[in-house]
C-alpha atoms as a PDB file:
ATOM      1  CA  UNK A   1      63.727  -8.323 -54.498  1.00  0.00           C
ATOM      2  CA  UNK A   2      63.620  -9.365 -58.119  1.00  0.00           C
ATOM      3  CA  UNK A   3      64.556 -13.415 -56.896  1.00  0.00           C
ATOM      4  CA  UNK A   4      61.424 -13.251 -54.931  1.00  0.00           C
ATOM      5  CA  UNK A   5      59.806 -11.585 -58.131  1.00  0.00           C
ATOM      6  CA  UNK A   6      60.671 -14.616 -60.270  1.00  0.00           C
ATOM      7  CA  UNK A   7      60.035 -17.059 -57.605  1.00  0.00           C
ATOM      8  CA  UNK A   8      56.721 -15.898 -57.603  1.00  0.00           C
ATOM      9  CA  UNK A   9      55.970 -15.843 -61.049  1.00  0.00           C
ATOM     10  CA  UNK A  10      56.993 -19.504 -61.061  1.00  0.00           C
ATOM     11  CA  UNK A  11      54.843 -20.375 -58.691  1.00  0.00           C
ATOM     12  CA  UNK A  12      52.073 -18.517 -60.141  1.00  0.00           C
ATOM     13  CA  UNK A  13      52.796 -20.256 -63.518  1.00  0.00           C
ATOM     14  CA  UNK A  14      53.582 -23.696 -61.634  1.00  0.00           C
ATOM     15  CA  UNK A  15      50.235 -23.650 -59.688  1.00  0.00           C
ATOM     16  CA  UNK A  16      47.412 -22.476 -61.776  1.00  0.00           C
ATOM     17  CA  UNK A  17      48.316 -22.149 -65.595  1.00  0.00           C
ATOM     18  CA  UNK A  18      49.969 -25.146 -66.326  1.00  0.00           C
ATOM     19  CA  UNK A  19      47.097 -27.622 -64.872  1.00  0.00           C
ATOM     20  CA  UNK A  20      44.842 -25.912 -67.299  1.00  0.00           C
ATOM     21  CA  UNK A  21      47.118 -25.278 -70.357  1.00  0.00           C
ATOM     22  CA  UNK A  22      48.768 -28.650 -69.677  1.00  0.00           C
ATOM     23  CA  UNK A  23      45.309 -30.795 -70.646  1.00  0.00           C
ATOM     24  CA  UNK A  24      44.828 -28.916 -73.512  1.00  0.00           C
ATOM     25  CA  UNK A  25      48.535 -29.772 -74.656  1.00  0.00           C
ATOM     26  CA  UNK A  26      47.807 -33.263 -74.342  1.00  0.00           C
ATOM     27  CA  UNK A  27      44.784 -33.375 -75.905  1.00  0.00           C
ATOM     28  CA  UNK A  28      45.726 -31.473 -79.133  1.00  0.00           C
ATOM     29  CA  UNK A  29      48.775 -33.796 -78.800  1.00  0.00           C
ATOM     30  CA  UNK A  30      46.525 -36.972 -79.111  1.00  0.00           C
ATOM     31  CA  UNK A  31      44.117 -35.812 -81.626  1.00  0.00           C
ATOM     32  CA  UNK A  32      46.996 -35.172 -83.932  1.00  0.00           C
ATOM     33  CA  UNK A  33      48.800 -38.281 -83.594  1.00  0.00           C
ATOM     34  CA  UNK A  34      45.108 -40.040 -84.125  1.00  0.00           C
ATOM     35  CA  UNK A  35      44.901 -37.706 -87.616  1.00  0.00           C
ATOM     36  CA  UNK A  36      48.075 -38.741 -88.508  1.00  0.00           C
ATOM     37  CA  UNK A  37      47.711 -42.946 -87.662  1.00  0.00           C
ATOM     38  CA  UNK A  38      44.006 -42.282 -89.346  1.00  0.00           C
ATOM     39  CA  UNK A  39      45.087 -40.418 -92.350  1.00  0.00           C
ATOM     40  CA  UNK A  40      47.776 -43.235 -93.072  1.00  0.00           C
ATOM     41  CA  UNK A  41      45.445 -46.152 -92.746  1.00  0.00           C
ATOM     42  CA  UNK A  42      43.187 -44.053 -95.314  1.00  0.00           C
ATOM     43  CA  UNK A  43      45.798 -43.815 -97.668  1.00  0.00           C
ATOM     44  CA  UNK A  44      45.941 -47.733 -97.878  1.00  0.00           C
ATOM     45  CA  UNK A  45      49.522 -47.575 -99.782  1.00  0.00           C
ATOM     46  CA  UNK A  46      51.532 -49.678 -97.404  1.00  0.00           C
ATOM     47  CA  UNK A  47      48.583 -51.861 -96.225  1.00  0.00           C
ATOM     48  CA  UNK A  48      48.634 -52.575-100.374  1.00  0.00           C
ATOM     49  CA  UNK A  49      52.849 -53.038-100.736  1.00  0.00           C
ATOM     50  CA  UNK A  50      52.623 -55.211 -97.969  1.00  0.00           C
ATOM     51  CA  UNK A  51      49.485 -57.251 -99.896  1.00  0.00           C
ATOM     52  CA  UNK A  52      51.438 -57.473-102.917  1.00  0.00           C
ATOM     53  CA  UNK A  53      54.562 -58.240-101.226  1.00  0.00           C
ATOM     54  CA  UNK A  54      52.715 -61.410 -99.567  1.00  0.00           C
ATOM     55  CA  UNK A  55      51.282 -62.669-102.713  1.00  0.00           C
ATOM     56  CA  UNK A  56      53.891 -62.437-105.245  1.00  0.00           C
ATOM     57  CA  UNK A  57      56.026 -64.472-102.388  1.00  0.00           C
ATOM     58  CA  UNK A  58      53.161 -67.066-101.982  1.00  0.00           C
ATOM     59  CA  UNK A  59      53.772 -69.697-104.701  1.00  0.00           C
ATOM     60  CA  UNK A  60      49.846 -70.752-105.354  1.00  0.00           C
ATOM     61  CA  UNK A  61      49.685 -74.375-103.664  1.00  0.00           C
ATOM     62  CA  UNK A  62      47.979 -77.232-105.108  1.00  0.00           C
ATOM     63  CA  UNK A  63      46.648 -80.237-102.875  1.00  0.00           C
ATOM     64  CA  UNK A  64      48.797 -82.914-102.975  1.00  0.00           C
ATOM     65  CA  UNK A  65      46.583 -85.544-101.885  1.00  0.00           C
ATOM     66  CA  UNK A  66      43.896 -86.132-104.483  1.00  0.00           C
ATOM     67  CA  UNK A  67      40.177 -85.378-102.950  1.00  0.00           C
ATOM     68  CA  UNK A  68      38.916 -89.309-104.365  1.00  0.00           C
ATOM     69  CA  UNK A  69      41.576 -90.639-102.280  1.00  0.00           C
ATOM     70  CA  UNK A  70      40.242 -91.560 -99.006  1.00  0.00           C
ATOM     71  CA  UNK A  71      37.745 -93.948 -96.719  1.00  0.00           C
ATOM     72  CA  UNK A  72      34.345 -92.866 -95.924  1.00  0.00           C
ATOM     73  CA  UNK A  73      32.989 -93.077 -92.186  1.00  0.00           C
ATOM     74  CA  UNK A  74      29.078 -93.629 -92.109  1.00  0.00           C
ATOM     75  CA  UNK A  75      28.015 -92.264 -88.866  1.00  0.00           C
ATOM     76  CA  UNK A  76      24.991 -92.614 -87.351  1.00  0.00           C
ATOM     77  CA  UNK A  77      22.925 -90.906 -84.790  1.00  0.00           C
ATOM     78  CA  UNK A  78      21.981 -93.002 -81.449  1.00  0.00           C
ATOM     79  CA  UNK A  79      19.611 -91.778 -78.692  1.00  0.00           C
ATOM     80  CA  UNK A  80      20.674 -92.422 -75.055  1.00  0.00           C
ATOM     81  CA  UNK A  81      17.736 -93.112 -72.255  1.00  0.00           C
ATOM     82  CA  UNK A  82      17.245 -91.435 -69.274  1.00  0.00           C
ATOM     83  CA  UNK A  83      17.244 -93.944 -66.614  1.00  0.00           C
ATOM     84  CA  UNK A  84      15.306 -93.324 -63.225  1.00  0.00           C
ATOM     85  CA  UNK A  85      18.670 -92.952 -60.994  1.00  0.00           C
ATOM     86  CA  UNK A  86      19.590 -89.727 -63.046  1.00  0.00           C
ATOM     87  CA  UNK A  87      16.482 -87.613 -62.345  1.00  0.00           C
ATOM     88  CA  UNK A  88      16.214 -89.192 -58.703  1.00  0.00           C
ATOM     89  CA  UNK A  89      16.355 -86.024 -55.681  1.00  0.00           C
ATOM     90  CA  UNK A  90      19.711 -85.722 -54.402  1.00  0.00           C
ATOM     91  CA  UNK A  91      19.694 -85.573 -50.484  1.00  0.00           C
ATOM     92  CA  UNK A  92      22.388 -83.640 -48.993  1.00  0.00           C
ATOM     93  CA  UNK A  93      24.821 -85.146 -46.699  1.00  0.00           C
ATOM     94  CA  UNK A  94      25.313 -84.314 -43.064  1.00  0.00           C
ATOM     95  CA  UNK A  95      27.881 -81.785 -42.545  1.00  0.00           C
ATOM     96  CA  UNK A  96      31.209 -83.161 -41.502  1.00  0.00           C
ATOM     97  CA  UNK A  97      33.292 -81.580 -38.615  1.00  0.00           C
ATOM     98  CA  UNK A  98      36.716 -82.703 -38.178  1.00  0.00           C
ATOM     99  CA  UNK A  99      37.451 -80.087 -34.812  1.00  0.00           C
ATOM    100  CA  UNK A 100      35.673 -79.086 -31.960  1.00  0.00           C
ATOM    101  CA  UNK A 101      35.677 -76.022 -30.720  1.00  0.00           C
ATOM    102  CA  UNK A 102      35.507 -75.211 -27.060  1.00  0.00           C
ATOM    103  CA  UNK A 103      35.418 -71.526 -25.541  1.00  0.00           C
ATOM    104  CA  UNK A 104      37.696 -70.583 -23.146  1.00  0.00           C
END
């Protein structure tokens, strides 16, 4: 008598309270891994490590190509025409069957 007790308290628990307690799990689940990703981007103390880290490693580069140095292209602008082939109708063609069909 008490198995079939238990085995209905487990189904009781199994079928309606864990689809509603379950959501609510997750959720408050979510919302504190969100708090805890926001509340270390606020902080801002390994985004500025990693900052410093970068720019202490960066020697600072100078050009090695001196900005005199160098030929100049002149370009200039040029103007096509629009000839009277390009804005002539197209005509479709006629369609183009390669099989007959015949019912049977």
């Amino acid at each position: 008598m008490t198995f079939l007790l238990i085995l209905l308290v487990i189904y009781v628990i199994g079928k309606y309270i864990i689809p509603r307690v379950l959501p609510w799990l997750l959720r408050r689940w979510v919302m504190k891994q969100f708090n805890a990703a926001s509340a270390f981007g606020q902080q801002g103390q390994p985004h500025q490590q990693q900052r410093q880290r970068r720019q202490s490693h960066t020697p600072s580069q100078k050009k090695k190509i001196d900005p005199t140095v160098g030929d100049y292209v002149e370009f200039t602008e040029t103007t096509v025409e629009r000839t009277q082939s390009a804005t002539a109708p197209v005509e479709p063609e006629q369609q183009v069957s390669d099989i007959d069909w015949t019912d049977l």
